[in-house]
N, C-alpha and C. Protein backbone atom coordinates (compact mmCIF):
# COMPACT_ATOMS: atom_id res chain seq x y z
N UNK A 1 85.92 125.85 91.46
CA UNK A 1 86.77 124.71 91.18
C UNK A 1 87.12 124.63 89.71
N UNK A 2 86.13 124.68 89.50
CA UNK A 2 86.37 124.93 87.14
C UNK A 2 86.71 126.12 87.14
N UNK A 3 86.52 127.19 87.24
CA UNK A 3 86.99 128.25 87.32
C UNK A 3 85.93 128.75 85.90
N UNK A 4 85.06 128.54 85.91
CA UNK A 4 83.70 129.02 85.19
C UNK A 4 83.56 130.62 85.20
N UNK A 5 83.65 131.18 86.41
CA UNK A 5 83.80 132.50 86.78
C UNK A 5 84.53 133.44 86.16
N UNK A 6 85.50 132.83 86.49
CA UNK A 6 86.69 133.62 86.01
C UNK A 6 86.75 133.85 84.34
N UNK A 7 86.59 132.76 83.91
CA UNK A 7 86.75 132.52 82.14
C UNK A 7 85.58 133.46 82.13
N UNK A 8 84.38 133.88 82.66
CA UNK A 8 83.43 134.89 81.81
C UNK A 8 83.41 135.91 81.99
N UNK A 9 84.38 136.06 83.22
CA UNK A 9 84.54 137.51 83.65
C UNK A 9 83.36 138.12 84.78
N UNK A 10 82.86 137.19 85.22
CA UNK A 10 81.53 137.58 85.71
C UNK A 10 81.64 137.03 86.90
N UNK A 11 82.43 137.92 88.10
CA UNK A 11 83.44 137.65 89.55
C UNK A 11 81.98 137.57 90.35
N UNK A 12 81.09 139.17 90.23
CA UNK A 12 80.21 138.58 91.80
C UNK A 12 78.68 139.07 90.90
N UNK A 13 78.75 138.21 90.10
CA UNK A 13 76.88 138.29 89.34
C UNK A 13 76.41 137.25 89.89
N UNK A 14 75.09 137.56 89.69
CA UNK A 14 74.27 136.34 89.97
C UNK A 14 74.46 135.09 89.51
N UNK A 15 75.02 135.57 87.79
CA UNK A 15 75.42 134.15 87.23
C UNK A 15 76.16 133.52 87.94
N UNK A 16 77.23 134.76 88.19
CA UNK A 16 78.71 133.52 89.31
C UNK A 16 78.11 132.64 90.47
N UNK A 17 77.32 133.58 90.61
CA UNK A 17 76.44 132.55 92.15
C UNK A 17 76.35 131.50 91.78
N UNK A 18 75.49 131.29 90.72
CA UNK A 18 74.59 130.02 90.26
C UNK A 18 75.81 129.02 89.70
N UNK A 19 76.95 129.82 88.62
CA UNK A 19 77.40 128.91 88.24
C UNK A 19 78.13 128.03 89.81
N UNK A 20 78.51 129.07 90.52
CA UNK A 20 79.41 128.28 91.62
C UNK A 20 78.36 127.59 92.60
N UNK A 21 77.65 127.67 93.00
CA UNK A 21 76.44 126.14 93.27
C UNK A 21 76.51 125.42 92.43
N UNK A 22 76.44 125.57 91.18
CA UNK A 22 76.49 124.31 90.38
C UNK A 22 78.05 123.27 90.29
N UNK A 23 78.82 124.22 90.37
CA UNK A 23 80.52 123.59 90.35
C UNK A 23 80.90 123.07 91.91
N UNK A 24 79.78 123.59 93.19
CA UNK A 24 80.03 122.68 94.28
C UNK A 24 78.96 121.80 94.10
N UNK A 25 78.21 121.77 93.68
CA UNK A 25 76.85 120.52 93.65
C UNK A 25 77.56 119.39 92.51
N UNK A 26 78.32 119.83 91.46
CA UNK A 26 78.87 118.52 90.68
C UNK A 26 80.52 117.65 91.32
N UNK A 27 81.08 119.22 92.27
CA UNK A 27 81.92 118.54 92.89
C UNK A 27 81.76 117.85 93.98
N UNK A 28 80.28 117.43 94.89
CA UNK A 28 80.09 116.93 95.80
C UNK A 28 79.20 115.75 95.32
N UNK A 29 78.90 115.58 94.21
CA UNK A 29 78.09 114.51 93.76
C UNK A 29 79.38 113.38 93.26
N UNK A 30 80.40 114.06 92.33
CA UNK A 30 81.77 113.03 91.96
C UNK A 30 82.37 112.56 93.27
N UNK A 31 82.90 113.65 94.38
CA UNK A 31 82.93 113.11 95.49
C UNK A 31 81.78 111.39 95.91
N UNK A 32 81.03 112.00 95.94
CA UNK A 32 79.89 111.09 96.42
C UNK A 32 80.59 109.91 95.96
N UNK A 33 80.42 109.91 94.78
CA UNK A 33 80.12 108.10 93.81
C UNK A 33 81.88 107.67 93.91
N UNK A 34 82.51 108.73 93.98
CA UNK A 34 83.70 108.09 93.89
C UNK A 34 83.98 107.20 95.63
N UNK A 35 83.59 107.97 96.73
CA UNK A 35 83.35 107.10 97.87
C UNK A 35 82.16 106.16 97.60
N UNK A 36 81.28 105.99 97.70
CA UNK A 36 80.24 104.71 97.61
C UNK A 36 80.85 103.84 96.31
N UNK A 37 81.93 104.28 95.50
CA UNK A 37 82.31 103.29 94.56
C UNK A 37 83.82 102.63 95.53
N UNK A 38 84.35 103.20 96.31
CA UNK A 38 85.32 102.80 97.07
C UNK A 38 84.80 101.87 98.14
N UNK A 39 83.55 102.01 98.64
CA UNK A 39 83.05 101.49 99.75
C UNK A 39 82.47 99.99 99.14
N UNK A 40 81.92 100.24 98.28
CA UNK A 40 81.18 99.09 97.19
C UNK A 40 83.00 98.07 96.88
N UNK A 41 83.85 98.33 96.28
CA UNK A 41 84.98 97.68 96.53
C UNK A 41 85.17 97.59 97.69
N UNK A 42 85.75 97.82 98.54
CA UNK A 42 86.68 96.98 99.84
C UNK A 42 85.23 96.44 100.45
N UNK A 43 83.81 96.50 100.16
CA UNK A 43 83.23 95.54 100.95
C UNK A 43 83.10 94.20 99.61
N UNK A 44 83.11 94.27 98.66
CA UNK A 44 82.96 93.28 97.83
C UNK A 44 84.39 92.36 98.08
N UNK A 45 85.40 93.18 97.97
CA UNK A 45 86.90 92.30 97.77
C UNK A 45 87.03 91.77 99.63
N UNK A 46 86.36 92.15 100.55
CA UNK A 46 86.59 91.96 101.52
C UNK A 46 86.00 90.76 101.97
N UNK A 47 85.17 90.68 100.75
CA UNK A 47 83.85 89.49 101.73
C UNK A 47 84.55 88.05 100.58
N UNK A 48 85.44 88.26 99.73
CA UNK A 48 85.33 87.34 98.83
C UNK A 48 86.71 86.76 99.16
N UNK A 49 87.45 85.46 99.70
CA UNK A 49 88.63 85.09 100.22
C UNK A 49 89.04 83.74 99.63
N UNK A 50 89.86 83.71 99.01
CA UNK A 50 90.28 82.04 99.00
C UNK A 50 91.39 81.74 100.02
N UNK A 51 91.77 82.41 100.91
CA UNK A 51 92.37 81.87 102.06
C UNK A 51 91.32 81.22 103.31
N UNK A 52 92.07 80.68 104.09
CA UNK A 52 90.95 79.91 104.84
C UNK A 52 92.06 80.38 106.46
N UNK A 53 91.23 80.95 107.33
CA UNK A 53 91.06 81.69 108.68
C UNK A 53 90.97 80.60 109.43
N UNK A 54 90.88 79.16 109.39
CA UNK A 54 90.89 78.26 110.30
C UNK A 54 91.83 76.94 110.13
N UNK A 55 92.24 76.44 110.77
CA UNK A 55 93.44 75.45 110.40
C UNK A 55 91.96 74.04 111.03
N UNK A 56 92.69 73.25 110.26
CA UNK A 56 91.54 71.58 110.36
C UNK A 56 90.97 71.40 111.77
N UNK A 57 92.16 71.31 112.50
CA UNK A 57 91.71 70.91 114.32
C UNK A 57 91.70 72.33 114.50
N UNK A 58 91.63 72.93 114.50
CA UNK A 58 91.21 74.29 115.12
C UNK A 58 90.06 74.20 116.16
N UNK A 59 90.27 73.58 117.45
CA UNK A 59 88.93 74.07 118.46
C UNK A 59 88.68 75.27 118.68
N UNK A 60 88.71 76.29 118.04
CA UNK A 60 87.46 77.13 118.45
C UNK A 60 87.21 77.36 117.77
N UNK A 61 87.23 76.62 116.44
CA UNK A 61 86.43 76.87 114.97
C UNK A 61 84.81 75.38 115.20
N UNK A 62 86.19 74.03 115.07
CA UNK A 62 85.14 72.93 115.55
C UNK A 62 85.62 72.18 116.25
N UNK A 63 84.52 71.50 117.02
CA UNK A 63 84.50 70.55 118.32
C UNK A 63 84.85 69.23 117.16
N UNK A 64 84.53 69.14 116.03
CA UNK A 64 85.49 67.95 115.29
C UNK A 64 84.89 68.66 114.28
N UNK A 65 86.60 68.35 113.82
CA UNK A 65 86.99 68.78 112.28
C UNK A 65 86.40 68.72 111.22
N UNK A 66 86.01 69.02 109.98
CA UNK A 66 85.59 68.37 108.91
C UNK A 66 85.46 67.28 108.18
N UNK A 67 84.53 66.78 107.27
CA UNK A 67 85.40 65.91 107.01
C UNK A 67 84.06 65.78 105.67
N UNK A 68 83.82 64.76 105.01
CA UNK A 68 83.41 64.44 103.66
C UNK A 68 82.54 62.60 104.50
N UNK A 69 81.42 62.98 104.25
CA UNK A 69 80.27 62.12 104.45
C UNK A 69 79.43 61.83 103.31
N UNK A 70 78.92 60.60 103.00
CA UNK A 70 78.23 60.36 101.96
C UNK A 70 77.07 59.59 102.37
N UNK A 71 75.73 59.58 101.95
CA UNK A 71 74.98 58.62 102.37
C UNK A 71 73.89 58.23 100.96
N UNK A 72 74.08 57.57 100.46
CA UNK A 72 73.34 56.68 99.17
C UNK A 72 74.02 57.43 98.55
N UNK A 73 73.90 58.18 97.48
CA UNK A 73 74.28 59.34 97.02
C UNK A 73 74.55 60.28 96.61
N UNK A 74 74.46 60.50 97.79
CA UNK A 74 74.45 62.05 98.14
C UNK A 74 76.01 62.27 99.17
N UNK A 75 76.43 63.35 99.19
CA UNK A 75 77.80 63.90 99.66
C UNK A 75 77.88 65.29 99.93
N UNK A 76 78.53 65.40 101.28
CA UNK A 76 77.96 66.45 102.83
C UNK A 76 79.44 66.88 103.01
N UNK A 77 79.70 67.87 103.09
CA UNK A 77 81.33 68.22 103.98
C UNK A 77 80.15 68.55 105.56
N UNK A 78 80.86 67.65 106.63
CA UNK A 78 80.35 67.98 107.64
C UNK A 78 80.95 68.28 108.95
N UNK A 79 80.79 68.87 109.52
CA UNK A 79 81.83 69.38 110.64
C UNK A 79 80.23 69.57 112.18
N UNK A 80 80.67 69.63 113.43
CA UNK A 80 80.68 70.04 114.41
C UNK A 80 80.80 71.14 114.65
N UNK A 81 80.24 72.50 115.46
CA UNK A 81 80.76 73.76 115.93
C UNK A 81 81.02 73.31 117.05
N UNK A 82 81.77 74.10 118.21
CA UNK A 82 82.57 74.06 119.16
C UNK A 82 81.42 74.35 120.23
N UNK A 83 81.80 73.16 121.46
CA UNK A 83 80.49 73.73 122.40
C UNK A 83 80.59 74.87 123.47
N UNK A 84 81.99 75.57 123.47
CA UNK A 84 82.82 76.35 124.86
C UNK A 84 83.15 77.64 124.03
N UNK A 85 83.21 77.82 122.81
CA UNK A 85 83.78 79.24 122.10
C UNK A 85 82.58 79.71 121.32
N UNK A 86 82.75 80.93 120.40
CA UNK A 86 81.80 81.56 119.31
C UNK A 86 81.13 80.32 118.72
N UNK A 87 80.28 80.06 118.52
CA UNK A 87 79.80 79.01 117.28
C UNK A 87 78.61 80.33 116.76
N UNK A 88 79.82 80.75 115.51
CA UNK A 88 78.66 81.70 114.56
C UNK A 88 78.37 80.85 113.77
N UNK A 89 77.80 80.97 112.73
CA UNK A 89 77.62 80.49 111.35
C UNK A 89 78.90 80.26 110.51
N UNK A 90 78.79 79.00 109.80
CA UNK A 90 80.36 79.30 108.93
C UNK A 90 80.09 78.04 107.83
N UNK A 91 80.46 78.91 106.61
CA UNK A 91 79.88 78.24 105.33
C UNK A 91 81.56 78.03 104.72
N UNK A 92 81.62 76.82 104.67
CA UNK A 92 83.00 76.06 103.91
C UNK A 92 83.19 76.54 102.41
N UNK A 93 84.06 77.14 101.80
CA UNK A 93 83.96 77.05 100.23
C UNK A 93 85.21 75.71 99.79
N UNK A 94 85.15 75.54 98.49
CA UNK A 94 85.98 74.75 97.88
C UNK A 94 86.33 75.12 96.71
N UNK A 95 87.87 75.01 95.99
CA UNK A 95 88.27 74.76 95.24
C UNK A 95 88.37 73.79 94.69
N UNK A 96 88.92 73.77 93.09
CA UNK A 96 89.24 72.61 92.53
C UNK A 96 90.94 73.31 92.06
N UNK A 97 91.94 72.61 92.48
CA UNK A 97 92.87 72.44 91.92
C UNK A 97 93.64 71.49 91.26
N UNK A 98 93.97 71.20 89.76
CA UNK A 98 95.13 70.26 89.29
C UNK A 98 94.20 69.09 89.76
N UNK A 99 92.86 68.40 90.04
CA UNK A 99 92.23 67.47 89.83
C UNK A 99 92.19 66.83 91.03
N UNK A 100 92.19 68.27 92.47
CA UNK A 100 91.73 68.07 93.99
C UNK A 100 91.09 69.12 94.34
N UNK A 101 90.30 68.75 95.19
CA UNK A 101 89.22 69.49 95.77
C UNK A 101 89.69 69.77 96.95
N UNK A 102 89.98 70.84 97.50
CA UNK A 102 90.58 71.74 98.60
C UNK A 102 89.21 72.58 98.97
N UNK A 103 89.22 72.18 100.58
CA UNK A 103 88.00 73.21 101.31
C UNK A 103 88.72 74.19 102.09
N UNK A 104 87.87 74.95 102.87
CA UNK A 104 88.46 76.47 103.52
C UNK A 104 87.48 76.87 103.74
N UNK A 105 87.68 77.38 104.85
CA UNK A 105 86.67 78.25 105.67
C UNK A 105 87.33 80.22 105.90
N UNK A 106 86.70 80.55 104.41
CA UNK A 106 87.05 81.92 104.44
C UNK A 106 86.61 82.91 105.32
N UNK A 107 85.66 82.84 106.09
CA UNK A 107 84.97 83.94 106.91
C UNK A 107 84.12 82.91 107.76
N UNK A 108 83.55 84.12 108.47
CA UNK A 108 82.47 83.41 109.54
C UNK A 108 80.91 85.02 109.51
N UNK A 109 80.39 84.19 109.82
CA UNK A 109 79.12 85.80 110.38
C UNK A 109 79.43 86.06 111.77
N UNK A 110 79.08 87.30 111.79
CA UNK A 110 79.33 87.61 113.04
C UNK A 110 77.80 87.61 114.32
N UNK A 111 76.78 86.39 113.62
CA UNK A 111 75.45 86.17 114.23
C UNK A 111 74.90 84.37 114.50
N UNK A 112 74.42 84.27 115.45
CA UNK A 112 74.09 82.86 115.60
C UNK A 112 74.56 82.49 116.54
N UNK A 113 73.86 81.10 117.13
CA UNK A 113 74.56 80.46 118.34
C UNK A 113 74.42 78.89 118.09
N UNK A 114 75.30 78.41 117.93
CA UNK A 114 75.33 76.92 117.14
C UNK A 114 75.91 76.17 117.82
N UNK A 115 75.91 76.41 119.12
CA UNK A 115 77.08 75.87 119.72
C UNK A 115 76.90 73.89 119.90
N UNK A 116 78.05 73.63 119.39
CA UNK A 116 77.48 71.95 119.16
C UNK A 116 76.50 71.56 118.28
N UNK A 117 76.46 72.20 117.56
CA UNK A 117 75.40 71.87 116.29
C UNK A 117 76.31 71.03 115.50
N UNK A 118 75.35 70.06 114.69
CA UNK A 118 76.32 69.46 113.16
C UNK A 118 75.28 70.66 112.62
N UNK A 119 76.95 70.64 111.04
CA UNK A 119 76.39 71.11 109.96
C UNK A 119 76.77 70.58 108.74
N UNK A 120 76.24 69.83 108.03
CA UNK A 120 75.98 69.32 106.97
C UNK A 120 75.60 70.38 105.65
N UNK A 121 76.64 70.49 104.68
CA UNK A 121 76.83 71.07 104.02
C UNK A 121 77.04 70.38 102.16
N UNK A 122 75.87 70.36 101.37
CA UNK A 122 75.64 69.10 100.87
C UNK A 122 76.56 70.04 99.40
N UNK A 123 77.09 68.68 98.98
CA UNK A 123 78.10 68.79 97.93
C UNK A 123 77.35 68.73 96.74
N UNK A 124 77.00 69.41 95.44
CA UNK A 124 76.01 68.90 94.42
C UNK A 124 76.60 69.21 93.17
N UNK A 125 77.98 69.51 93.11
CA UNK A 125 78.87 70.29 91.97
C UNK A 125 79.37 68.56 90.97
N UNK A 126 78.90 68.06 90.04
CA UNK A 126 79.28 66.96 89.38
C UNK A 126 81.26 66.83 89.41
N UNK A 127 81.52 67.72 89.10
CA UNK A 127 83.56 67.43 89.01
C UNK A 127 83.74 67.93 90.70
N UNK A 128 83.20 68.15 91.54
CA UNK A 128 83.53 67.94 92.81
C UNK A 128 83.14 66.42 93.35
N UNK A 129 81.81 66.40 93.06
CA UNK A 129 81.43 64.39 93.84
C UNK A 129 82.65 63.58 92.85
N UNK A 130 83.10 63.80 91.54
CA UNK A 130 84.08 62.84 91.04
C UNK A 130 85.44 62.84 91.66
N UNK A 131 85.92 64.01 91.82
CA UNK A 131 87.27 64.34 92.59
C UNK A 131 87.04 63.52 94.18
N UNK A 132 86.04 63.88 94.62
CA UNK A 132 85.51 63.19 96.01
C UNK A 132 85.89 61.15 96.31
N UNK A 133 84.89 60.93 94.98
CA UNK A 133 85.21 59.36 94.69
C UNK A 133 86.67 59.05 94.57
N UNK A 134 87.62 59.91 93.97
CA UNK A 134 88.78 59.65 93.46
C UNK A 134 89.89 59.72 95.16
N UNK A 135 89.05 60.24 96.31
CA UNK A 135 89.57 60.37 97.47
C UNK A 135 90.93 61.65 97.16
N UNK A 136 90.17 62.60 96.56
CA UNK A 136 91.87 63.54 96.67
C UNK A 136 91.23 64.99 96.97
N UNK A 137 90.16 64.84 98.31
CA UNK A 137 89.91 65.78 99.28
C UNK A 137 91.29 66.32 100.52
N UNK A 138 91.09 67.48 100.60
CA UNK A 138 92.05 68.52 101.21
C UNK A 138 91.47 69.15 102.10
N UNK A 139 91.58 69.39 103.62
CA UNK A 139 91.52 70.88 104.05
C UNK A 139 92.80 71.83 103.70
N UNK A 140 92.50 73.53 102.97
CA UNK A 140 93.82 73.94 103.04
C UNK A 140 94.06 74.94 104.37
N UNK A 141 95.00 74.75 105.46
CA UNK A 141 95.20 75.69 106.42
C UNK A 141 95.80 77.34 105.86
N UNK A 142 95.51 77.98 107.29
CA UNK A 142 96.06 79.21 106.73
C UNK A 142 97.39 79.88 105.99
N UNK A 143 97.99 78.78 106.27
CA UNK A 143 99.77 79.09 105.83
C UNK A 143 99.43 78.39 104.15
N UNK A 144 98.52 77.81 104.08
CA UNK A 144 98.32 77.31 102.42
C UNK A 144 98.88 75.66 102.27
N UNK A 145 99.48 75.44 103.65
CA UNK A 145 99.55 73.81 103.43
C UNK A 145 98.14 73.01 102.93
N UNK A 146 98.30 71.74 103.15
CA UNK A 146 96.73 71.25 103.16
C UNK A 146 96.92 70.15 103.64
N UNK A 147 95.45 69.18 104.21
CA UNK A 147 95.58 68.39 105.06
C UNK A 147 94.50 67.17 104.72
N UNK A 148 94.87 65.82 104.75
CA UNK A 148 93.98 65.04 103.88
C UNK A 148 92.58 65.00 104.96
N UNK A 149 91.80 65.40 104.07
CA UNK A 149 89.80 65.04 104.78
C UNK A 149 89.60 63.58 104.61
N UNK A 150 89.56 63.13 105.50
CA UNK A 150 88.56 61.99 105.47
C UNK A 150 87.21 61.94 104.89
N UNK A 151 86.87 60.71 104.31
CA UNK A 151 85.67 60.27 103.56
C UNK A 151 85.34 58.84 104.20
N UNK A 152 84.10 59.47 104.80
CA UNK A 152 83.44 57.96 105.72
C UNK A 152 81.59 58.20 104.93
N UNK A 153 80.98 56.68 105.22
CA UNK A 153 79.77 56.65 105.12
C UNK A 153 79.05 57.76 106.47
N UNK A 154 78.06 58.04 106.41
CA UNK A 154 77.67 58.90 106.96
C UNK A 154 77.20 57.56 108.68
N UNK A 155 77.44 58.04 109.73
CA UNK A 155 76.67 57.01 110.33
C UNK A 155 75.26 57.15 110.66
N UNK A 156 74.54 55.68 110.78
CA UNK A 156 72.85 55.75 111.15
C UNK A 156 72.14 56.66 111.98
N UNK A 157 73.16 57.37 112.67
CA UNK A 157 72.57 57.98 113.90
C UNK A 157 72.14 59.56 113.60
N UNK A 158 72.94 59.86 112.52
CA UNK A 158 72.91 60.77 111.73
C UNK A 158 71.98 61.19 110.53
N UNK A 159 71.39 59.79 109.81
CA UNK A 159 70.84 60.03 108.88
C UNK A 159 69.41 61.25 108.61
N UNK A 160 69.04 61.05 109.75
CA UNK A 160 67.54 61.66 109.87
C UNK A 160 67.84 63.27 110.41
N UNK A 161 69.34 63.91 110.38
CA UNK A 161 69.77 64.83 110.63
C UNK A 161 69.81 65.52 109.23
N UNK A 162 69.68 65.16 108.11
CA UNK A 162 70.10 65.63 106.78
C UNK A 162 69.01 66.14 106.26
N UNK A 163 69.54 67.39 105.85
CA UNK A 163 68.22 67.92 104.59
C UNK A 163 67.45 67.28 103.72
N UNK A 164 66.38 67.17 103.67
CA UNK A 164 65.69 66.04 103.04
C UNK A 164 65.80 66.85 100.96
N UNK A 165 65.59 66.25 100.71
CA UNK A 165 65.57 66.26 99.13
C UNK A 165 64.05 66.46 98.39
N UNK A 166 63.88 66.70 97.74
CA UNK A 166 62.26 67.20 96.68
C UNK A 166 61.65 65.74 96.86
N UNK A 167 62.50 64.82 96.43
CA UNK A 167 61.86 63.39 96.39
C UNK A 167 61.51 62.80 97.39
N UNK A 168 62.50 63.18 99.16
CA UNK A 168 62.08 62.05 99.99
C UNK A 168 60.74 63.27 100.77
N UNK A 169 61.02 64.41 100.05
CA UNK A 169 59.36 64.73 101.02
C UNK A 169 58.57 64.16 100.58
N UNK A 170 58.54 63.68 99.20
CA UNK A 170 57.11 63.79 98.30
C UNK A 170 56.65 61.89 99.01
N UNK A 171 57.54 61.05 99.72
CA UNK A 171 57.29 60.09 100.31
C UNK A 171 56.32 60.41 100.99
């Protein structure tokens, strides 16, 4: 491939042997890294999305939509999985844009069975709970519209459903 050989003049010596193992052993090692460096990209850029794969009412994403729950405070984006379709796992991200908080559901796992589960997904980012108070929560759908989230108190029936905190174990 370098053509090592040739430049020494030395077509069928032992050296040529060796050098040409060595010129396929460095050309199968660059090979190498240059695939596991290709593979390492499209799984990194693949897993990372600010588009969102589910539109708000989407039933076969959730049996009810999202929405923004608060209880003392503390603040939950919480949604329902669907009790009749996939209910994998599915972790909401959010933006902040221009002084609104836009959610999206970029991916899903392809493991779990949740079917009819709540999931409570607790908000702890300080300029997200302020944007929250200010009520200028968004779902954005797949076409990039967006759609206003509701913000309700969390109800009673619910409370004892929530991740408990460092402090209310130590009760």
């Amino acid at each position: 491939m370098f053509g090592l050989r040739k430049m020494n003049g030395m077509a069928n010596t032992p050296q040529a042997w060796t050098l040409a193992a060595a010129e396929r052993f460095i050309t199968t090692m660059i090979l190498k890294n240059i695939f596991c460096l290709i593979i390492v990209l499209v799984t990194v850029t693949g897993c990372v999305s600010t588009k969102s794969i589910s539109s708000y009412n989407d039933k076969t994403y959730f049996k009810e939509s999202p929405k923004i729950v608060s209880y003392k405070d503390r603040y939950f984006l919480r949604f329902v999985y669907p009790d009749d379709t996939f209910a994998f796992f599915m972790m909401c991200e959010s933006k902040i844009n221009a002084d609104t908080l836009i959610y999206y559901l970029p991916v899903t796992t392809s493991s779990g069975n949740l079917r009819g589960k709540i999931q409570f997904q607790e908000i702890f980012k300080a300029n997200e709970i302020e944007i929250i108070k200010k009520k200028n929560v968004y779902w954005e759908e797949p076409d990039g519209s967006l759609v206003v989230m509701p913000i309700e108190q969390l109800n009673n029936k619910e409370i004892e459903l929530l991740p408990t905190t460092e402090t209310e174990k130590q009760k």
